[in-house]
PDB file of N, CA and C in Angstrom:
ATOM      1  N   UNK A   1      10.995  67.441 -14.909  1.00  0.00           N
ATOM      2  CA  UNK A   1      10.396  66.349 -15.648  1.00  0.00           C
ATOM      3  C   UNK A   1       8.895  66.613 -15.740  1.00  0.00           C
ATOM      4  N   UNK A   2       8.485  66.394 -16.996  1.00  0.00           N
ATOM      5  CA  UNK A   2       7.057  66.884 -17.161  1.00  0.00           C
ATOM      6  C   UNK A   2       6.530  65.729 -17.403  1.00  0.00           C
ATOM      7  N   UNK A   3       5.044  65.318 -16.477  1.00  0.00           N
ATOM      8  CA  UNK A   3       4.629  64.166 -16.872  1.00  0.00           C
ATOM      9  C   UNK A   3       2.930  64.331 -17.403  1.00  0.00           C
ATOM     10  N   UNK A   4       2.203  63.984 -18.394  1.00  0.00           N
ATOM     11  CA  UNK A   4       0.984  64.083 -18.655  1.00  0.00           C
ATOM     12  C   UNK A   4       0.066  62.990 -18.393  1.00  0.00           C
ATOM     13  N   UNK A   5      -1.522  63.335 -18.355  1.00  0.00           N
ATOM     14  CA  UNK A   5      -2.731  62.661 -18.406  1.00  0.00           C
ATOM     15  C   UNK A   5      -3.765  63.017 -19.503  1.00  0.00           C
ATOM     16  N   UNK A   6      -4.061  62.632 -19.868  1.00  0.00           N
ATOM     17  CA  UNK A   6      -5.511  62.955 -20.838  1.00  0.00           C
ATOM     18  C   UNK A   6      -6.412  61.971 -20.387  1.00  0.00           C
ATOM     19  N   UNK A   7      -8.223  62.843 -20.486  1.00  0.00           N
ATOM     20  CA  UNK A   7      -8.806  62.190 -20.930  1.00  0.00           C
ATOM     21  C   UNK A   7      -9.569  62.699 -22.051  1.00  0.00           C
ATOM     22  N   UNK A   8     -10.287  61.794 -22.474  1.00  0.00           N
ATOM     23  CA  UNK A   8     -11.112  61.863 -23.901  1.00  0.00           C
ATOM     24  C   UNK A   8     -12.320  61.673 -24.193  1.00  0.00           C
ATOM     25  N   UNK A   9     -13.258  62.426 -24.512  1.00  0.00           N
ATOM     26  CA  UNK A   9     -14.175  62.427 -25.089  1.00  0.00           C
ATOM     27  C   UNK A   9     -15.494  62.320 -23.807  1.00  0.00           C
ATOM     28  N   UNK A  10     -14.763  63.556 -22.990  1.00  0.00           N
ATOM     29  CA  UNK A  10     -15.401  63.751 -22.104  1.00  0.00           C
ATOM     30  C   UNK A  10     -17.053  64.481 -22.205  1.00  0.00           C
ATOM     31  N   UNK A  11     -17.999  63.971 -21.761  1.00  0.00           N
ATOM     32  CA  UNK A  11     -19.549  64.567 -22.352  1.00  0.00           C
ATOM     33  C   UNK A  11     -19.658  65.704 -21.429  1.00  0.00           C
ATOM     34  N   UNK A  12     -18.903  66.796 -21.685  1.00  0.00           N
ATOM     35  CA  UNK A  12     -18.694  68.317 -21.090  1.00  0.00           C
ATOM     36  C   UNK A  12     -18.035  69.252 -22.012  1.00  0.00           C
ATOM     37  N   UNK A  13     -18.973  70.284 -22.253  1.00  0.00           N
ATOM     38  CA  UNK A  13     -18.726  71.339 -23.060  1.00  0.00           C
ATOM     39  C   UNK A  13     -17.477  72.118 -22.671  1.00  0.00           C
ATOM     40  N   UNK A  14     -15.776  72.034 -23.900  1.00  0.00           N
ATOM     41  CA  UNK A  14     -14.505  72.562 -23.466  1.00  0.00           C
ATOM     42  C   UNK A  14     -14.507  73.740 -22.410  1.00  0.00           C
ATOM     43  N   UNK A  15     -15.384  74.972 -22.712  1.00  0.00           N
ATOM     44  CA  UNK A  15     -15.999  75.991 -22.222  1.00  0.00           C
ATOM     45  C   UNK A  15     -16.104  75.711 -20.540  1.00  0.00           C
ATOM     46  N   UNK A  16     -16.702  74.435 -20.270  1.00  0.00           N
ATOM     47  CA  UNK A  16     -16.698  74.518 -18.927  1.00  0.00           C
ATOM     48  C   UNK A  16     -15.831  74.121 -18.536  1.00  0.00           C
ATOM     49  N   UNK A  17     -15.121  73.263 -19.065  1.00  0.00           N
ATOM     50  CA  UNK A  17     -14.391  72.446 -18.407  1.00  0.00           C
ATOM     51  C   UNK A  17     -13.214  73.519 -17.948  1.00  0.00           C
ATOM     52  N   UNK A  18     -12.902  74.453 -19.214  1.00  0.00           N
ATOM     53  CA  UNK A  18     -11.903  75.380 -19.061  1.00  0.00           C
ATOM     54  C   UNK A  18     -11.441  76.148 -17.514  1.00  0.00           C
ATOM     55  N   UNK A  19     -12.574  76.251 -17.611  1.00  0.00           N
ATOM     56  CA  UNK A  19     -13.243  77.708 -15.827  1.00  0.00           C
ATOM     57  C   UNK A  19     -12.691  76.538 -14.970  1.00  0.00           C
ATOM     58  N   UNK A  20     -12.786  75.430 -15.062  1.00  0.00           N
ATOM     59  CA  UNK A  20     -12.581  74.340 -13.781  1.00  0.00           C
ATOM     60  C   UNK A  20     -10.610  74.268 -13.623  1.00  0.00           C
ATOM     61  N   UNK A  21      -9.976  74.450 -15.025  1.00  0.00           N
ATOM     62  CA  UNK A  21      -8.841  74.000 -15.094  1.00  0.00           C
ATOM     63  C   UNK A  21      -7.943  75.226 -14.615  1.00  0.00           C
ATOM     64  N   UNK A  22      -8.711  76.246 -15.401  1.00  0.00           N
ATOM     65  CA  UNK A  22      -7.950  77.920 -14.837  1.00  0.00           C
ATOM     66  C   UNK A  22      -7.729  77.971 -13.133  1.00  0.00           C
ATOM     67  N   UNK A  23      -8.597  76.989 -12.700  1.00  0.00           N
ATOM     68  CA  UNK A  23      -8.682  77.430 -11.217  1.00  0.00           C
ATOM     69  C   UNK A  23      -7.411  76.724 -10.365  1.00  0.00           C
ATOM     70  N   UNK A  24      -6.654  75.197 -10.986  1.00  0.00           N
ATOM     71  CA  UNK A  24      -5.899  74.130 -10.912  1.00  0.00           C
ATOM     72  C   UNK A  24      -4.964  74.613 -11.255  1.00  0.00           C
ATOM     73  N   UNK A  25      -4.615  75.642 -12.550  1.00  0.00           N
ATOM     74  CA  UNK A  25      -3.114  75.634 -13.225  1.00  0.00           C
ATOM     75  C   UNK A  25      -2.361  76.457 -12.312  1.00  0.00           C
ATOM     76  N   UNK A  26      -0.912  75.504 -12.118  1.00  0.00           N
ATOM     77  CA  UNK A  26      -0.302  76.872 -11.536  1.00  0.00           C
ATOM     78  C   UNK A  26      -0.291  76.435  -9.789  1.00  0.00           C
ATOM     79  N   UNK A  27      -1.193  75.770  -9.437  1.00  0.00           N
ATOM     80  CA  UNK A  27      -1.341  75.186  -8.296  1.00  0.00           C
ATOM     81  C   UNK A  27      -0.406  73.990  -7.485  1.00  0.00           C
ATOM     82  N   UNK A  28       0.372  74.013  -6.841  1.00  0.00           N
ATOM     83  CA  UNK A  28       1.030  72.341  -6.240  1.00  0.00           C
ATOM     84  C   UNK A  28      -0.679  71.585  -6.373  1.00  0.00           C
ATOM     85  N   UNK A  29      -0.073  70.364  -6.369  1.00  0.00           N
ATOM     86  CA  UNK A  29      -0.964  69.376  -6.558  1.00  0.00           C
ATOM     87  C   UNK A  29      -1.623  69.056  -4.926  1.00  0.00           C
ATOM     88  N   UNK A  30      -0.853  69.222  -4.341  1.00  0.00           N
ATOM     89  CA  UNK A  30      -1.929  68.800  -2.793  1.00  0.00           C
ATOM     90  C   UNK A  30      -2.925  70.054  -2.870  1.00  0.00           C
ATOM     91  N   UNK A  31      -2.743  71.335  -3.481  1.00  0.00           N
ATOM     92  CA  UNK A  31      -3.467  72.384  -3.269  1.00  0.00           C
ATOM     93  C   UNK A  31      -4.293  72.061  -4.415  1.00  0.00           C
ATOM     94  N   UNK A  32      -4.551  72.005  -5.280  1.00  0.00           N
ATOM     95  CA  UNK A  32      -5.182  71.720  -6.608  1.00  0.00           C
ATOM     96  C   UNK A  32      -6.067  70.460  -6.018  1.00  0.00           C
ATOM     97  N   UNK A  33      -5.617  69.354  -5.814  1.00  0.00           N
ATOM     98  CA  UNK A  33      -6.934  68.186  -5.486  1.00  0.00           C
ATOM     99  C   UNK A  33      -8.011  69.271  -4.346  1.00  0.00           C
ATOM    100  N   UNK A  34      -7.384  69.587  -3.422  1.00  0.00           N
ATOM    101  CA  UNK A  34      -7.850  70.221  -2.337  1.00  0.00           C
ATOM    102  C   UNK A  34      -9.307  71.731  -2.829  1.00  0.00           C
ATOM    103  N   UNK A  35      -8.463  72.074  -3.661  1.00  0.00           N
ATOM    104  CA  UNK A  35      -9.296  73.149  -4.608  1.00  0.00           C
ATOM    105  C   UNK A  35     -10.370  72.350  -5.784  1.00  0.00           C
ATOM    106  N   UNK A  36     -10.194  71.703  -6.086  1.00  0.00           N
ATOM    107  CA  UNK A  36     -11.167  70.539  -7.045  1.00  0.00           C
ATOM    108  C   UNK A  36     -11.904  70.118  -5.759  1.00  0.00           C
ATOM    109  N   UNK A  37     -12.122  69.469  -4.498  1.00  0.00           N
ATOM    110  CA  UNK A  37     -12.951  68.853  -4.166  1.00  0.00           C
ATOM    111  C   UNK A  37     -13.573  70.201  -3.733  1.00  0.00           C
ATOM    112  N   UNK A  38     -13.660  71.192  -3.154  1.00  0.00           N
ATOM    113  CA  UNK A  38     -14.071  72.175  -2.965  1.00  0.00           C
ATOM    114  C   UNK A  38     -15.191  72.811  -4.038  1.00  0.00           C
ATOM    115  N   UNK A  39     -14.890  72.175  -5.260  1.00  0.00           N
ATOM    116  CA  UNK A  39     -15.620  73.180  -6.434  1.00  0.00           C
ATOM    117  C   UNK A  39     -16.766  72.596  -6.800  1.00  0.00           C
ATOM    118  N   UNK A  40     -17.452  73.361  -6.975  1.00  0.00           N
ATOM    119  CA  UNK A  40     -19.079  72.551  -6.987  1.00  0.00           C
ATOM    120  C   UNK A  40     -19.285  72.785  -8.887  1.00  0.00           C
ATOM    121  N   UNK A  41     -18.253  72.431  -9.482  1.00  0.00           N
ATOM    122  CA  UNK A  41     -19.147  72.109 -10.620  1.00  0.00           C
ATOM    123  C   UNK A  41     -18.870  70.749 -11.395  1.00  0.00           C
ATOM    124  N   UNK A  42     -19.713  70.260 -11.959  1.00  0.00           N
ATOM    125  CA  UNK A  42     -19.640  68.721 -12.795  1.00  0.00           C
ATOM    126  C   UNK A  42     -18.182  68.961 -13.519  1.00  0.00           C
ATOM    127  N   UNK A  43     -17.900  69.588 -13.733  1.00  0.00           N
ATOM    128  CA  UNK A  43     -16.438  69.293 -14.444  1.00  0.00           C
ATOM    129  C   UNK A  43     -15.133  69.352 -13.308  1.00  0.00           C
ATOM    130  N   UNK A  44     -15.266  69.292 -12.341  1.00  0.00           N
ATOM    131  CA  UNK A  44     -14.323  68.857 -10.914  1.00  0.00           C
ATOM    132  C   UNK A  44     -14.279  67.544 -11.202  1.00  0.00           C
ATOM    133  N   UNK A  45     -14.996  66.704 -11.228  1.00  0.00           N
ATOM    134  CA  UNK A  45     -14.696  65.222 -10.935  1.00  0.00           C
ATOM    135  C   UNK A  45     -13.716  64.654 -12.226  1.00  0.00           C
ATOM    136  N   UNK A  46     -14.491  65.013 -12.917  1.00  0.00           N
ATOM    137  CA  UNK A  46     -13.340  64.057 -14.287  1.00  0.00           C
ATOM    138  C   UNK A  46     -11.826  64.572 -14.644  1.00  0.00           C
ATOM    139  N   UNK A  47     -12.030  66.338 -13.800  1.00  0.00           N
ATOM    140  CA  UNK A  47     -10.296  67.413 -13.830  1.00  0.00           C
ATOM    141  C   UNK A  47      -9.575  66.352 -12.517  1.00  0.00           C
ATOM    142  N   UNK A  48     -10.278  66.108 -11.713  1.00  0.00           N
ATOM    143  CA  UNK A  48      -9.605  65.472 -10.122  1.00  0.00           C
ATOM    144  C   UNK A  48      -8.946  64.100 -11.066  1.00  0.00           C
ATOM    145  N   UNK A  49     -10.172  63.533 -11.617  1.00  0.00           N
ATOM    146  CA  UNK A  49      -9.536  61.818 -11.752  1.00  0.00           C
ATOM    147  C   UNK A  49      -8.270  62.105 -12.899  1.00  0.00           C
ATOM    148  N   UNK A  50      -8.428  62.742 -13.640  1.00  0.00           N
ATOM    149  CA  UNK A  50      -6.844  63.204 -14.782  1.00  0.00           C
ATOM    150  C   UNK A  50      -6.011  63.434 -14.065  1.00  0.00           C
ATOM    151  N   UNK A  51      -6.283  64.444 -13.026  1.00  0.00           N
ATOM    152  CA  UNK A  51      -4.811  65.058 -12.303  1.00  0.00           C
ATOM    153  C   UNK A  51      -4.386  64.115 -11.159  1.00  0.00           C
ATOM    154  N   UNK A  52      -5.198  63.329 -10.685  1.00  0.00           N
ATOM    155  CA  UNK A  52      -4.899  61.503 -10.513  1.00  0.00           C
ATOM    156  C   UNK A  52      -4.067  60.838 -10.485  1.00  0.00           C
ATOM    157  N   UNK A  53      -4.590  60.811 -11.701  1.00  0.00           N
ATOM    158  CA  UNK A  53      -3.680  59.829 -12.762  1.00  0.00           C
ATOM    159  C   UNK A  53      -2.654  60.316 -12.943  1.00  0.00           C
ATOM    160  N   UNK A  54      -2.274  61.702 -13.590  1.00  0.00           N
ATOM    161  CA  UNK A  54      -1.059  62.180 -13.776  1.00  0.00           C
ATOM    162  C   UNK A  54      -0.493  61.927 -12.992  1.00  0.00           C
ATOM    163  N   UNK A  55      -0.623  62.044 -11.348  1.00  0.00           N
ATOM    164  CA  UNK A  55       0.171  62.196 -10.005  1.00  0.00           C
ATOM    165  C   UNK A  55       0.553  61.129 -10.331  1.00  0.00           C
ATOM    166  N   UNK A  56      -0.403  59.849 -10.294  1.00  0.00           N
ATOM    167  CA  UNK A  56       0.269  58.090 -10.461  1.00  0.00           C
ATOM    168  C   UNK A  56       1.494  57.725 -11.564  1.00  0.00           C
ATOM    169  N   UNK A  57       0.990  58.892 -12.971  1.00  0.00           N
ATOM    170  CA  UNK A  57       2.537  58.339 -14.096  1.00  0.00           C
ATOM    171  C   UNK A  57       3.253  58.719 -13.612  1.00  0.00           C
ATOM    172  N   UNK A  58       3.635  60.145 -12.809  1.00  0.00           N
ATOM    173  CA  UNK A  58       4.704  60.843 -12.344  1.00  0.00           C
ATOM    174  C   UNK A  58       5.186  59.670 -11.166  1.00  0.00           C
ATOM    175  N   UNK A  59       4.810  59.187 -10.301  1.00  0.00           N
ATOM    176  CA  UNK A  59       4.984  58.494  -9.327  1.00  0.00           C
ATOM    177  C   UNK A  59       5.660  56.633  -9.684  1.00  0.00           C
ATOM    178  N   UNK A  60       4.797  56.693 -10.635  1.00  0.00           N
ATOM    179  CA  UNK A  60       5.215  54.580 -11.136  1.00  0.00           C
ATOM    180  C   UNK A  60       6.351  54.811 -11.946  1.00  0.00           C
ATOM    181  N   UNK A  61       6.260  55.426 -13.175  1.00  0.00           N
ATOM    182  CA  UNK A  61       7.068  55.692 -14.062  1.00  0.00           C
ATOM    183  C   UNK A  61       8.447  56.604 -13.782  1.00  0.00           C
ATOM    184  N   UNK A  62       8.092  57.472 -12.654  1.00  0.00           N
ATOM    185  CA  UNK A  62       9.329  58.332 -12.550  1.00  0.00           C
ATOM    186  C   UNK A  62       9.836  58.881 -11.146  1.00  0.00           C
ATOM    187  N   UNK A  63       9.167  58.017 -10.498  1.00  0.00           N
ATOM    188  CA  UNK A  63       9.356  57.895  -8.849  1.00  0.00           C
ATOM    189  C   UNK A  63       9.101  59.554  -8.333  1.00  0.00           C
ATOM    190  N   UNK A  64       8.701  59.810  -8.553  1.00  0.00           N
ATOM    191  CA  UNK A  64       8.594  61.184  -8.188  1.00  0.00           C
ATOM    192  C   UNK A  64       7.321  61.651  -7.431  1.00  0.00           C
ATOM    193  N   UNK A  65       7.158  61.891  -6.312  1.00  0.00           N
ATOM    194  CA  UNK A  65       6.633  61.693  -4.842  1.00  0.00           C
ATOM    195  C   UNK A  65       5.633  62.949  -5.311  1.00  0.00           C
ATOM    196  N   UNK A  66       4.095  62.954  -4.781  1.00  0.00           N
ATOM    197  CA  UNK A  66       3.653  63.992  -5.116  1.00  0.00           C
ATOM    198  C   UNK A  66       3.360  65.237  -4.479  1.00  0.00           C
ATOM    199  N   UNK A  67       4.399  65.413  -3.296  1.00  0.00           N
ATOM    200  CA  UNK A  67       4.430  66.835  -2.413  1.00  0.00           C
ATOM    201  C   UNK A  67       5.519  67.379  -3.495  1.00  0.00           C
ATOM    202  N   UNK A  68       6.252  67.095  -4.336  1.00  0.00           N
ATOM    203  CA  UNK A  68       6.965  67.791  -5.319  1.00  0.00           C
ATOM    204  C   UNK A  68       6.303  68.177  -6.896  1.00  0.00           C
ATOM    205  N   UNK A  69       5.188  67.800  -6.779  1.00  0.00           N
ATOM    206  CA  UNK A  69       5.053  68.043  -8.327  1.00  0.00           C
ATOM    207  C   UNK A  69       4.040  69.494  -8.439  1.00  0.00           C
ATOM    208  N   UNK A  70       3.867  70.170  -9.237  1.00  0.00           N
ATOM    209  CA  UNK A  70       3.233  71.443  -9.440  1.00  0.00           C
ATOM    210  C   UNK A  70       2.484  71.066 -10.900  1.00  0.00           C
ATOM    211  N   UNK A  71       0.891  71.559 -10.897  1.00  0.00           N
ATOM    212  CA  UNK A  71       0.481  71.365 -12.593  1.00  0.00           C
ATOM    213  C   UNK A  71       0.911  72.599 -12.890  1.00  0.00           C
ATOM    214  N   UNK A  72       1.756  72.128 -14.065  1.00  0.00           N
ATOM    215  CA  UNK A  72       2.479  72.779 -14.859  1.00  0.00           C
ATOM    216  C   UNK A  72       1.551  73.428 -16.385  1.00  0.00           C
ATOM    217  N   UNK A  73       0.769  72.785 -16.732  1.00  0.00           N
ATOM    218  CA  UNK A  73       0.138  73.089 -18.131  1.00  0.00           C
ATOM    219  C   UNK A  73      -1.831  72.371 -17.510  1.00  0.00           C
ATOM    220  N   UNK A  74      -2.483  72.472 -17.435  1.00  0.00           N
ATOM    221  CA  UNK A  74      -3.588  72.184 -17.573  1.00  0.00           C
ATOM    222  C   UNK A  74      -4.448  73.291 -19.220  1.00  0.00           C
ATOM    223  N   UNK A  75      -5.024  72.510 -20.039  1.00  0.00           N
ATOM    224  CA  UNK A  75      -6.141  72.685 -21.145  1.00  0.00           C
ATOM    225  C   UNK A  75      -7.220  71.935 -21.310  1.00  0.00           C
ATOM    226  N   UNK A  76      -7.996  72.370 -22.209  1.00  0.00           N
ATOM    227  CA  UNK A  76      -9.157  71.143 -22.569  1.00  0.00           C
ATOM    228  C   UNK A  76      -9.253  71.713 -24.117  1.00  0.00           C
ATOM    229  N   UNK A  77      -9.143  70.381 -24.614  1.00  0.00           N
ATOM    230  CA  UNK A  77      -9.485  70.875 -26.221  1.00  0.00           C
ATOM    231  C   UNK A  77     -10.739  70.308 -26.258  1.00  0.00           C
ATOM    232  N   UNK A  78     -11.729  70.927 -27.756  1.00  0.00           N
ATOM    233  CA  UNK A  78     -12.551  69.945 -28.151  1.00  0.00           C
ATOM    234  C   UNK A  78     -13.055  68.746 -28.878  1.00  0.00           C
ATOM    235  N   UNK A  79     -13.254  68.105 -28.354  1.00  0.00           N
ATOM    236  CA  UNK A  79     -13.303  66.775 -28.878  1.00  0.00           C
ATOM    237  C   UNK A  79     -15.132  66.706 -30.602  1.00  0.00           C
ATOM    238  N   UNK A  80     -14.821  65.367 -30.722  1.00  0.00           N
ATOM    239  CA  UNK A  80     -16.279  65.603 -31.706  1.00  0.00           C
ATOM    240  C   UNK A  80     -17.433  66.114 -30.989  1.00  0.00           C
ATOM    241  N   UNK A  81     -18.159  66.590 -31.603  1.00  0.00           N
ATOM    242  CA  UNK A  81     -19.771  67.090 -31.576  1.00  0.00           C
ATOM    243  C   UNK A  81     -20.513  66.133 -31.908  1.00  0.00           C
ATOM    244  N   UNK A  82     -21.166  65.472 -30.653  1.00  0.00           N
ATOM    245  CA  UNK A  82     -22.674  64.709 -31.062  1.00  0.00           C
ATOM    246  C   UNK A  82     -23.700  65.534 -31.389  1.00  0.00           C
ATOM    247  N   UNK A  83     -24.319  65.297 -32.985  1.00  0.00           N
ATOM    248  CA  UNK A  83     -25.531  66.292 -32.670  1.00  0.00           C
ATOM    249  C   UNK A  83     -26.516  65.345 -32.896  1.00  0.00           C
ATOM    250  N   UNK A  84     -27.649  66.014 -32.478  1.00  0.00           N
ATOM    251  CA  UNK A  84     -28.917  65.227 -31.998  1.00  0.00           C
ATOM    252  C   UNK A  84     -30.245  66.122 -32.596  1.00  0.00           C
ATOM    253  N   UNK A  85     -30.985  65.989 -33.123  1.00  0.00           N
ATOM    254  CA  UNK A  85     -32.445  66.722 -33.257  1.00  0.00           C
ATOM    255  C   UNK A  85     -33.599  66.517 -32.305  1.00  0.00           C
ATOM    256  N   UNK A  86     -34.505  68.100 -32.164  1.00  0.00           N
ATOM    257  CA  UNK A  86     -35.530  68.027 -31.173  1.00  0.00           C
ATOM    258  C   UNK A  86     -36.728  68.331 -32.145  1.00  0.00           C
ATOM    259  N   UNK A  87     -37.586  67.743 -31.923  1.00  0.00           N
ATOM    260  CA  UNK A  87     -38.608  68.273 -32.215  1.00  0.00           C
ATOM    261  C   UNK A  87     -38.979  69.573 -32.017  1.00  0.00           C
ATOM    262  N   UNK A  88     -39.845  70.505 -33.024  1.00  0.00           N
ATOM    263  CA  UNK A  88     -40.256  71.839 -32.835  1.00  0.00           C
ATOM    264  C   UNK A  88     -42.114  71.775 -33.134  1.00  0.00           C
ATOM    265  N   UNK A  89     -42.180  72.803 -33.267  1.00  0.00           N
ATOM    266  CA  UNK A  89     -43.552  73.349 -33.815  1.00  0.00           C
ATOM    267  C   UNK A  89     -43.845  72.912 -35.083  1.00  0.00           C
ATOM    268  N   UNK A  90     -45.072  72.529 -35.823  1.00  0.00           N
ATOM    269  CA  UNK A  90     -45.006  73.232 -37.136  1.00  0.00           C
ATOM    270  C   UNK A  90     -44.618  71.800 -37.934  1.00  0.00           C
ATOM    271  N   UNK A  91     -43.652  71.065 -37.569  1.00  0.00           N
ATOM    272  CA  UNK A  91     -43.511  69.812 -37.986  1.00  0.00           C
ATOM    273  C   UNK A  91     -41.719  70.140 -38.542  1.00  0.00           C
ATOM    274  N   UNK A  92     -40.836  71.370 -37.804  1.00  0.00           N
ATOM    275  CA  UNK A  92     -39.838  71.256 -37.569  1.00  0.00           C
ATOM    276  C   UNK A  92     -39.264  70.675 -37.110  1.00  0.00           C
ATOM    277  N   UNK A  93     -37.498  71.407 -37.043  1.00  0.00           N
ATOM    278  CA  UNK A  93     -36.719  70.576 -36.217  1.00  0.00           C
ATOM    279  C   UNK A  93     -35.307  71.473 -35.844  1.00  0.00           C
ATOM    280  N   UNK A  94     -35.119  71.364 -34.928  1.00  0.00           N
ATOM    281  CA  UNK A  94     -34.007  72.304 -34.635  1.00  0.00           C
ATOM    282  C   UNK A  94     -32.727  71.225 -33.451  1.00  0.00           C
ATOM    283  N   UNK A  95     -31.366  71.305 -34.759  1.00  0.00           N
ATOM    284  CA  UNK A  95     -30.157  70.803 -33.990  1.00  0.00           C
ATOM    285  C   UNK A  95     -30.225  71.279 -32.521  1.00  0.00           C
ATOM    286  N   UNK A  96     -29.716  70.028 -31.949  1.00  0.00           N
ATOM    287  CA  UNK A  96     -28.603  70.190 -30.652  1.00  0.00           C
ATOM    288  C   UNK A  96     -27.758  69.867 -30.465  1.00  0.00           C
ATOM    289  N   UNK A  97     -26.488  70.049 -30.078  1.00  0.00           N
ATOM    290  CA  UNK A  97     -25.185  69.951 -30.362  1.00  0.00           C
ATOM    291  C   UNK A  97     -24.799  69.578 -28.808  1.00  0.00           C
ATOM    292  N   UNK A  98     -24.242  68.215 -28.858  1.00  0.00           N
ATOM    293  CA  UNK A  98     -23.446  67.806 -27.328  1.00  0.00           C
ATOM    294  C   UNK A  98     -22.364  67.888 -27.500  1.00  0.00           C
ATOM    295  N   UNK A  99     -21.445  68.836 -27.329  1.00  0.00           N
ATOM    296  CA  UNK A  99     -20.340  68.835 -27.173  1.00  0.00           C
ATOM    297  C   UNK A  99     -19.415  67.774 -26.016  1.00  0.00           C
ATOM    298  N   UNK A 100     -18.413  67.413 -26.322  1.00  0.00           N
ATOM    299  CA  UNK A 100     -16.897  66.740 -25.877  1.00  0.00           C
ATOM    300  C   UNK A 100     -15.703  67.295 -25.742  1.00  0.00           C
ATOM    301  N   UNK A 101     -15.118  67.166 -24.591  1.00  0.00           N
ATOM    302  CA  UNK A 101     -13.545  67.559 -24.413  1.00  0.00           C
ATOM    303  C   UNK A 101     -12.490  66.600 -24.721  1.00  0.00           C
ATOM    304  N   UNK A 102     -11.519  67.026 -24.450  1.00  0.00           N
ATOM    305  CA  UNK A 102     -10.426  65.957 -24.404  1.00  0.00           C
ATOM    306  C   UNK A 102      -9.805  67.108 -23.291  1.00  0.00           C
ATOM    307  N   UNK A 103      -9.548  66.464 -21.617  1.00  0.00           N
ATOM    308  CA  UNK A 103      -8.809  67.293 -21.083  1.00  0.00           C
ATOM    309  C   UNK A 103      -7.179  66.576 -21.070  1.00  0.00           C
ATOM    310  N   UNK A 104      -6.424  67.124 -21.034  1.00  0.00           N
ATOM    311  CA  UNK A 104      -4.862  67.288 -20.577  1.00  0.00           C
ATOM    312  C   UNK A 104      -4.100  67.657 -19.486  1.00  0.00           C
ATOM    313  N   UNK A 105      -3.595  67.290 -18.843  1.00  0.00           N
ATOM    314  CA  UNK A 105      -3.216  67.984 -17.612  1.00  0.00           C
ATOM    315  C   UNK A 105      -1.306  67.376 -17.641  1.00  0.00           C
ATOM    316  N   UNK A 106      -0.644  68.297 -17.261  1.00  0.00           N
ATOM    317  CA  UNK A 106       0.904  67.846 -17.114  1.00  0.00           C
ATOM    318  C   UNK A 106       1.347  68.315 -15.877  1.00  0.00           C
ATOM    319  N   UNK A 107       2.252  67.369 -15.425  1.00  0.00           N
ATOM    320  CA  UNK A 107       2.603  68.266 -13.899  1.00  0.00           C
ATOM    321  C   UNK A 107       4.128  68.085 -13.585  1.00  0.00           C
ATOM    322  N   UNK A 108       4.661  68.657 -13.273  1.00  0.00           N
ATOM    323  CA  UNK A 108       6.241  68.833 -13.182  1.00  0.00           C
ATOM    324  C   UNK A 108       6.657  69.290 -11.693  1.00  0.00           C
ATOM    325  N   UNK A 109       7.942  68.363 -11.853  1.00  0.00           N
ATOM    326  CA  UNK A 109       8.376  68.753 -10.672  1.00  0.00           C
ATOM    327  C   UNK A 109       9.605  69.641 -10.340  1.00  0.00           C
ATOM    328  N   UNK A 110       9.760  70.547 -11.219  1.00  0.00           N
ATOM    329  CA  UNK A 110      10.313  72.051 -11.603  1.00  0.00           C
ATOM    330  C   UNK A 110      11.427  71.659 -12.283  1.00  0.00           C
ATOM    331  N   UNK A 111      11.956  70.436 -12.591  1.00  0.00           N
ATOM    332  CA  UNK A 111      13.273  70.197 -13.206  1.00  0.00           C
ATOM    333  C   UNK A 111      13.235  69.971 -14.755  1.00  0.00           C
ATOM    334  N   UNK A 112      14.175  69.687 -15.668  1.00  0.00           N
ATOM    335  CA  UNK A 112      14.028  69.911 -16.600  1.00  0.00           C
ATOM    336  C   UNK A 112      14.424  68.719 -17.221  1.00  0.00           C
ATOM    337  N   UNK A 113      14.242  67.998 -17.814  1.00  0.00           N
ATOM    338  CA  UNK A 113      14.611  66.500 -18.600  1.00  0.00           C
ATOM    339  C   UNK A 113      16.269  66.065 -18.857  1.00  0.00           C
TER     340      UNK A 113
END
């Protein structure tokens, strides 16, 4: 049974968030939270609170205890681009682009629907 989380429109460039999720996929979930609090970068906290949550749908919705579940699929897509202008020299101006994720995370507990 595969159960998912998203979040959205996270103010973290997909790029990073990615390096944070590669490190989670593939992981049992007691090992994965355990490996997220360990990781020292800003995109740990908002991968921990998704894979969370996921543990909780898997758990309310489908009773399914979380020493059994494994993340099965972790991604991050990108979400819209805030862009913003800076002042330059000269009486320019040069874009900056804040990028957004949308992360995903699914976690299964090896069985099949």
């Amino acid at each position: 049974m595969k159960v998912p989380a998203h979040a959205r429109f996270i103010r973290q460039s997909p790029s990073k968030v990615r390096q944070v999720l590669n490190v989670v996929r593939g992981l049992p979930v007691d090992e994965a939270l355990v490996a997220l609090d360990l990781t020292e970068r800003r995109a740990a906290e908002p991968v921990r609170k998704v894979l969370a949550s996921a543990v909780a749908n898997a758990y309310e919705n489908h009773d399914i205890p979380q020493e059994d579940l494994v993340v099965a699929e972790a991604f991050a897509d990108e979400g819209p681009t805030i862009k913003r202008f800076r002042p330059r020299a000269r009486g320019r101006a040069t874009q900056i682009l804040k990028r957004t994720s949308h992360i995903t995370i699914v976690v299964s507990n090896g069985e099949e629907d």
